[in-house]
Protein backbone atom coordinates (compact mmCIF):
# COMPACT_ATOMS: atom_id res chain seq x y z
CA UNK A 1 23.31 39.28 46.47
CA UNK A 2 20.11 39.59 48.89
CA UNK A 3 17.72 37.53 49.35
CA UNK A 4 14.98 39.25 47.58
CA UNK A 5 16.95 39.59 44.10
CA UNK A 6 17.46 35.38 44.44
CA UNK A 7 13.36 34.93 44.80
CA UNK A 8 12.95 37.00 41.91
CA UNK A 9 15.48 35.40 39.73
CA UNK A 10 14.19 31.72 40.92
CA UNK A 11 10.75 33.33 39.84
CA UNK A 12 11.68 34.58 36.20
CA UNK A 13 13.16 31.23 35.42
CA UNK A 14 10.14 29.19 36.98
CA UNK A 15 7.88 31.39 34.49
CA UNK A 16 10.05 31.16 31.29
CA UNK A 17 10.94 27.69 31.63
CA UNK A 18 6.56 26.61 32.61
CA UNK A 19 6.49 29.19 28.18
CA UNK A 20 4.27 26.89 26.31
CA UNK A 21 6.70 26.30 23.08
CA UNK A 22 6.21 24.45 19.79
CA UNK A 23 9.61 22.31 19.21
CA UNK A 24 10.46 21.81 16.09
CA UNK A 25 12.81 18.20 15.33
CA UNK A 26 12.82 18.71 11.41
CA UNK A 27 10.22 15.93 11.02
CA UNK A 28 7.87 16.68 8.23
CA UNK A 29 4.47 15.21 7.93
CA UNK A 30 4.51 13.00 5.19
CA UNK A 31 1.92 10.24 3.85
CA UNK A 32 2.67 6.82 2.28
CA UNK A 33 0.46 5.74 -0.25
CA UNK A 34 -0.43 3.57 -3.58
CA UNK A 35 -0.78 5.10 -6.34
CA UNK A 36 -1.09 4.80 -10.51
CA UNK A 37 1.62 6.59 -12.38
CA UNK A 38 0.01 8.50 -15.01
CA UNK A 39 3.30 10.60 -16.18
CA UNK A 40 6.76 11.52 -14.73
CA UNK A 41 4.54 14.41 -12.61
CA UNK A 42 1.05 13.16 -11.83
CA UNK A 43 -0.24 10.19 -9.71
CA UNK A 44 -3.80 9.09 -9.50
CA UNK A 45 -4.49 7.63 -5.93
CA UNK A 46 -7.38 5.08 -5.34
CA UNK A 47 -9.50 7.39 -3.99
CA UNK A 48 -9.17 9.42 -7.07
CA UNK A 49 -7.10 12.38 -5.98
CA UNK A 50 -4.35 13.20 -8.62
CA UNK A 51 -1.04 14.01 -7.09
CA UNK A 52 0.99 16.49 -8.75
CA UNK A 53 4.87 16.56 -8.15
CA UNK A 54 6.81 19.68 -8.13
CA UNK A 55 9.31 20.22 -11.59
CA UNK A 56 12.57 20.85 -9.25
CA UNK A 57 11.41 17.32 -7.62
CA UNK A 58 13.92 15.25 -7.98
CA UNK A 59 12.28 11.42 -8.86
CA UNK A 60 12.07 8.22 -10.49
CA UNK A 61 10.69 7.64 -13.69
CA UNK A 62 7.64 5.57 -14.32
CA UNK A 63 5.43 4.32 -17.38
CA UNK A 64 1.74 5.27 -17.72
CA UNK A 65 -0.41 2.53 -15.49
CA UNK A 66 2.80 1.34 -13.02
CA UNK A 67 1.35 1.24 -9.75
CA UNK A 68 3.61 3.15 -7.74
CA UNK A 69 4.29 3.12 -3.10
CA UNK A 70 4.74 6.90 -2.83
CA UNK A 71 6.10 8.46 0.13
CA UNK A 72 5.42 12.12 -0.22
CA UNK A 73 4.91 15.66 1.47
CA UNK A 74 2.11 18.07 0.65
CA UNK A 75 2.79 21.83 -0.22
CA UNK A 76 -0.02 23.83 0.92
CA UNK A 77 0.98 26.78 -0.26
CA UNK A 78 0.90 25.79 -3.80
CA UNK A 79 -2.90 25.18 -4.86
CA UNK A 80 -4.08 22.79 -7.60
CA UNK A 81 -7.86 22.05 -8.19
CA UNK A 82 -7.14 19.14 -9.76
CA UNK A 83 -5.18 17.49 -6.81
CA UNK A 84 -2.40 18.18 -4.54
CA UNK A 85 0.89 19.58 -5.36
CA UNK A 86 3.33 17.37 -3.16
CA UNK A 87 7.08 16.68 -2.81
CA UNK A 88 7.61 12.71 -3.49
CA UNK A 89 10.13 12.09 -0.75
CA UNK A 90 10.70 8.52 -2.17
CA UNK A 91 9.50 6.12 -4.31
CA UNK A 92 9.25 2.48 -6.11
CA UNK A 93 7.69 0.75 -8.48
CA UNK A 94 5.28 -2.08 -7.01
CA UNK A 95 4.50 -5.42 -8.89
CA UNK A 96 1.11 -6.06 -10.68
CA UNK A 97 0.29 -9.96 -9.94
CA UNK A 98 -1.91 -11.64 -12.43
CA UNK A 99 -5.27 -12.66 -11.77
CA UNK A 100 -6.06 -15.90 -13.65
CA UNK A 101 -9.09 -17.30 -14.96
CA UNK A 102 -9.20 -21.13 -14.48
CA UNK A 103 -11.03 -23.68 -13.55
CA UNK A 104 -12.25 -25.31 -10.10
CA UNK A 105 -9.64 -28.58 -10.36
CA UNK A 106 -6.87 -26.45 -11.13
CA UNK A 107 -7.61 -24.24 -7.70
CA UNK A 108 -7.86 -27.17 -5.71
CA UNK A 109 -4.93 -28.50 -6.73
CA UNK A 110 -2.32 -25.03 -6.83
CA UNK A 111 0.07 -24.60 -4.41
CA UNK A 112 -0.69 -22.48 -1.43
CA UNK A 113 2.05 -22.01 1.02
CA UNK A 114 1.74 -19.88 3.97
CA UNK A 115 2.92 -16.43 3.21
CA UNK A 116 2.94 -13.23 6.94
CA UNK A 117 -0.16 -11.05 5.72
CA UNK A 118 0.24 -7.75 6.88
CA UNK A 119 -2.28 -6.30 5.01
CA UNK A 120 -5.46 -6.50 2.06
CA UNK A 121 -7.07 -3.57 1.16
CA UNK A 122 -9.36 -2.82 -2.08
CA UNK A 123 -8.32 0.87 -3.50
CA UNK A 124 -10.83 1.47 -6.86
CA UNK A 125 -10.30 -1.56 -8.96
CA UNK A 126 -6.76 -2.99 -7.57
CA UNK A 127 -6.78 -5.34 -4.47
CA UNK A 128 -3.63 -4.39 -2.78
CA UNK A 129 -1.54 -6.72 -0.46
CA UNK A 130 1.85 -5.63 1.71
CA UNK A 131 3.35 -9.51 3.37
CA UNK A 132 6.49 -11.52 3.80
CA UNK A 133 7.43 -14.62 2.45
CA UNK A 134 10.59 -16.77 3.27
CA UNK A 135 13.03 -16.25 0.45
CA UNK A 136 16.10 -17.62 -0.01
CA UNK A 137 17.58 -17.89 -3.77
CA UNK A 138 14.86 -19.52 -5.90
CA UNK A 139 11.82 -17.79 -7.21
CA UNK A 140 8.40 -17.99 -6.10
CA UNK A 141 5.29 -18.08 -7.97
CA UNK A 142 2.55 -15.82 -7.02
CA UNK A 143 -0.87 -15.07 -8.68
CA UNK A 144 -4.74 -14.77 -7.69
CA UNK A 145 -7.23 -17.75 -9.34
CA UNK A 146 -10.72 -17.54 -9.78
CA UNK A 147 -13.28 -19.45 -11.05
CA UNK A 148 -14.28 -18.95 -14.78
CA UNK A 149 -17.80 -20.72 -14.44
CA UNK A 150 -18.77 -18.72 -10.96
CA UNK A 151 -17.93 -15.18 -12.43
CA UNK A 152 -21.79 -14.40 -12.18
CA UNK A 153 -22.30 -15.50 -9.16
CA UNK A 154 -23.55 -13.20 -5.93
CA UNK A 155 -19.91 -13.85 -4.77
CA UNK A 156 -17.13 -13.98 -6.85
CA UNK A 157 -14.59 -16.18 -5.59
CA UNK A 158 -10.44 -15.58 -5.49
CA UNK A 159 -7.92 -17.64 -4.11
CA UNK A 160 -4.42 -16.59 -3.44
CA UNK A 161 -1.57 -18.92 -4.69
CA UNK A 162 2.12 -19.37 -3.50
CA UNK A 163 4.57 -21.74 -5.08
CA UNK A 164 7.89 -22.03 -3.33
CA UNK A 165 9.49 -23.88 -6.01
CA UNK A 166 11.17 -26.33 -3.12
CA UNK A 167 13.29 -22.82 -2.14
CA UNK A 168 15.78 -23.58 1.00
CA UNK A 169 14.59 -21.63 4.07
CA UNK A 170 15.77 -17.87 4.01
CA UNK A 171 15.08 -14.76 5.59
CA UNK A 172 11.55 -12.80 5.59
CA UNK A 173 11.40 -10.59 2.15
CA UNK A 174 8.73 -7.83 2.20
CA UNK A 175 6.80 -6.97 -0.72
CA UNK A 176 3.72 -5.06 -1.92
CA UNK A 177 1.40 -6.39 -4.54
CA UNK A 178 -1.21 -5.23 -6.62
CA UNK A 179 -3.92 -6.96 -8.84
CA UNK A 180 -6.32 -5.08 -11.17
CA UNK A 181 -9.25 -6.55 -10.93
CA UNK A 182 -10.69 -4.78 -14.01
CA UNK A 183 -9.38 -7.13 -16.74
CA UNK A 184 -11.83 -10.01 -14.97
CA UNK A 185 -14.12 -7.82 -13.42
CA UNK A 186 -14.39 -4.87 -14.98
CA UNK A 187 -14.78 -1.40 -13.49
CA UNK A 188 -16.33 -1.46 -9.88
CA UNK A 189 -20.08 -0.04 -10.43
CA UNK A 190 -22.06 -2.48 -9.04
CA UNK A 191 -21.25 -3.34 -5.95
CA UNK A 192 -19.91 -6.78 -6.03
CA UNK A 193 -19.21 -9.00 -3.50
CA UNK A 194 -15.77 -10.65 -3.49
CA UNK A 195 -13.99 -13.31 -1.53
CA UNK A 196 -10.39 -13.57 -0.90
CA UNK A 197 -8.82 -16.93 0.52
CA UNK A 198 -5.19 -16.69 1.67
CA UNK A 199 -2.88 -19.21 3.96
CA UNK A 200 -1.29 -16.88 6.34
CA UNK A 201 1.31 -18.34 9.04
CA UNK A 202 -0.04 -15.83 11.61
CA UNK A 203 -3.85 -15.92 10.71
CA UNK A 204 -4.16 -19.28 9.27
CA UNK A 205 -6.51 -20.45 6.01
CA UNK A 206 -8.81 -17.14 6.03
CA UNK A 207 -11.33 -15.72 3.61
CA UNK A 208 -11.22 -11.59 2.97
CA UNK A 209 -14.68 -10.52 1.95
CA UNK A 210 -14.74 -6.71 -0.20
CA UNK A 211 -17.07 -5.03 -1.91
CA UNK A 212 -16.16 -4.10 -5.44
């Protein structure tokens, strides 16, 4: 084999190998979000885009108002104007925690044990929390007070409550929350302020300030 026919080989390969491809790993883009179950098919988001899963899709079933961490791909090629027609890869029901009207003795005097915040979001009229608390066999109590004689003022104040019940030390447990702040509130129209106060082990006795 000559010389020449080597360069030319070692060329060819340099070229081919410098192609500009698009590898594909199977990985689908997917989204993970919260949503409100409105049938076995449709899902109104926060921001109020209805999601609309496929018939064939195979899924849990959910009442009308469960508030619902979707995990989901869209399907572009299948157009809705009401929403999006998606494929729910997976998903679970997530707890509504009660908001409680009380009084200012009462707040001072719950139980507020630490509790890792990941995240608090507002989405429409649900405040929406993801954190860990140490769990072990006995169960917590968990709820959201505010104060019934301070509802009309320019701030409306929450506090977040965690009761460990004397539970043993355990392991971290994850868990989403939601709380609909409509049944105290009512629906978000004019631009309310709202305070938040949560013990966190990592962030420490903090208020969370939203608009709602």
């Amino acid at each position: 084999m000559s010389h020449k026919f080597l360069i030319i080989i070692a060329i060819l390969f340099f070229l081919f190998s410098c192609e500009d491809k698009t590898v594909d790993y199977g990985l689908d883009e997917y989204f993970v979000e919260i949503a409100t179950a409105q049938n076995k098919d449709e899902f109104l988001l926060d921001n109020g885009n209805m999601l609309f899963s496929t018939p064939d899709n195979e899924r849990k079933l959910f009442d009308f108002g469960d508030r619902v961490l979707i995990n989901y791909s869209l399907l572009p090629q299948i157009e809705n104007e009401r929403g999006y027609t998606v494929e729910i890869n997976h998903s679970t029901k997530i707890p509504l925690g009660k908001l409680t009207q009380t009084s200012d003795s009462v707040i001072r005097s719950s139980a507020s044990a630490p509790i890792l915040l990941e995240s608090i979001w507002l989405g429409s009229h649900y405040l929406n929390m993801q954190f860990y608390i140490n769990f072990k066999s006995v169960t917590h109590t968990i709820g959201l007070l505010v104060d019934s004689t301070k509802l009309e003022n320019d701030i409306v104040r929450m506090y977040f409550i965690h009761d460990t019940k004397n539970d043993s030390p355990g392991y971290p447990s994850h868990t989403y929350l939601s709380f609909d702040l409509k049944e105290v509130l009512g629906i978000p129209e004019n631009a309310r302020q709202i305070s938040v106060q949560i013990n966190s082990s990592n962030y420490g006795n903090k208020t969370y300030n939203f608009v709602y």
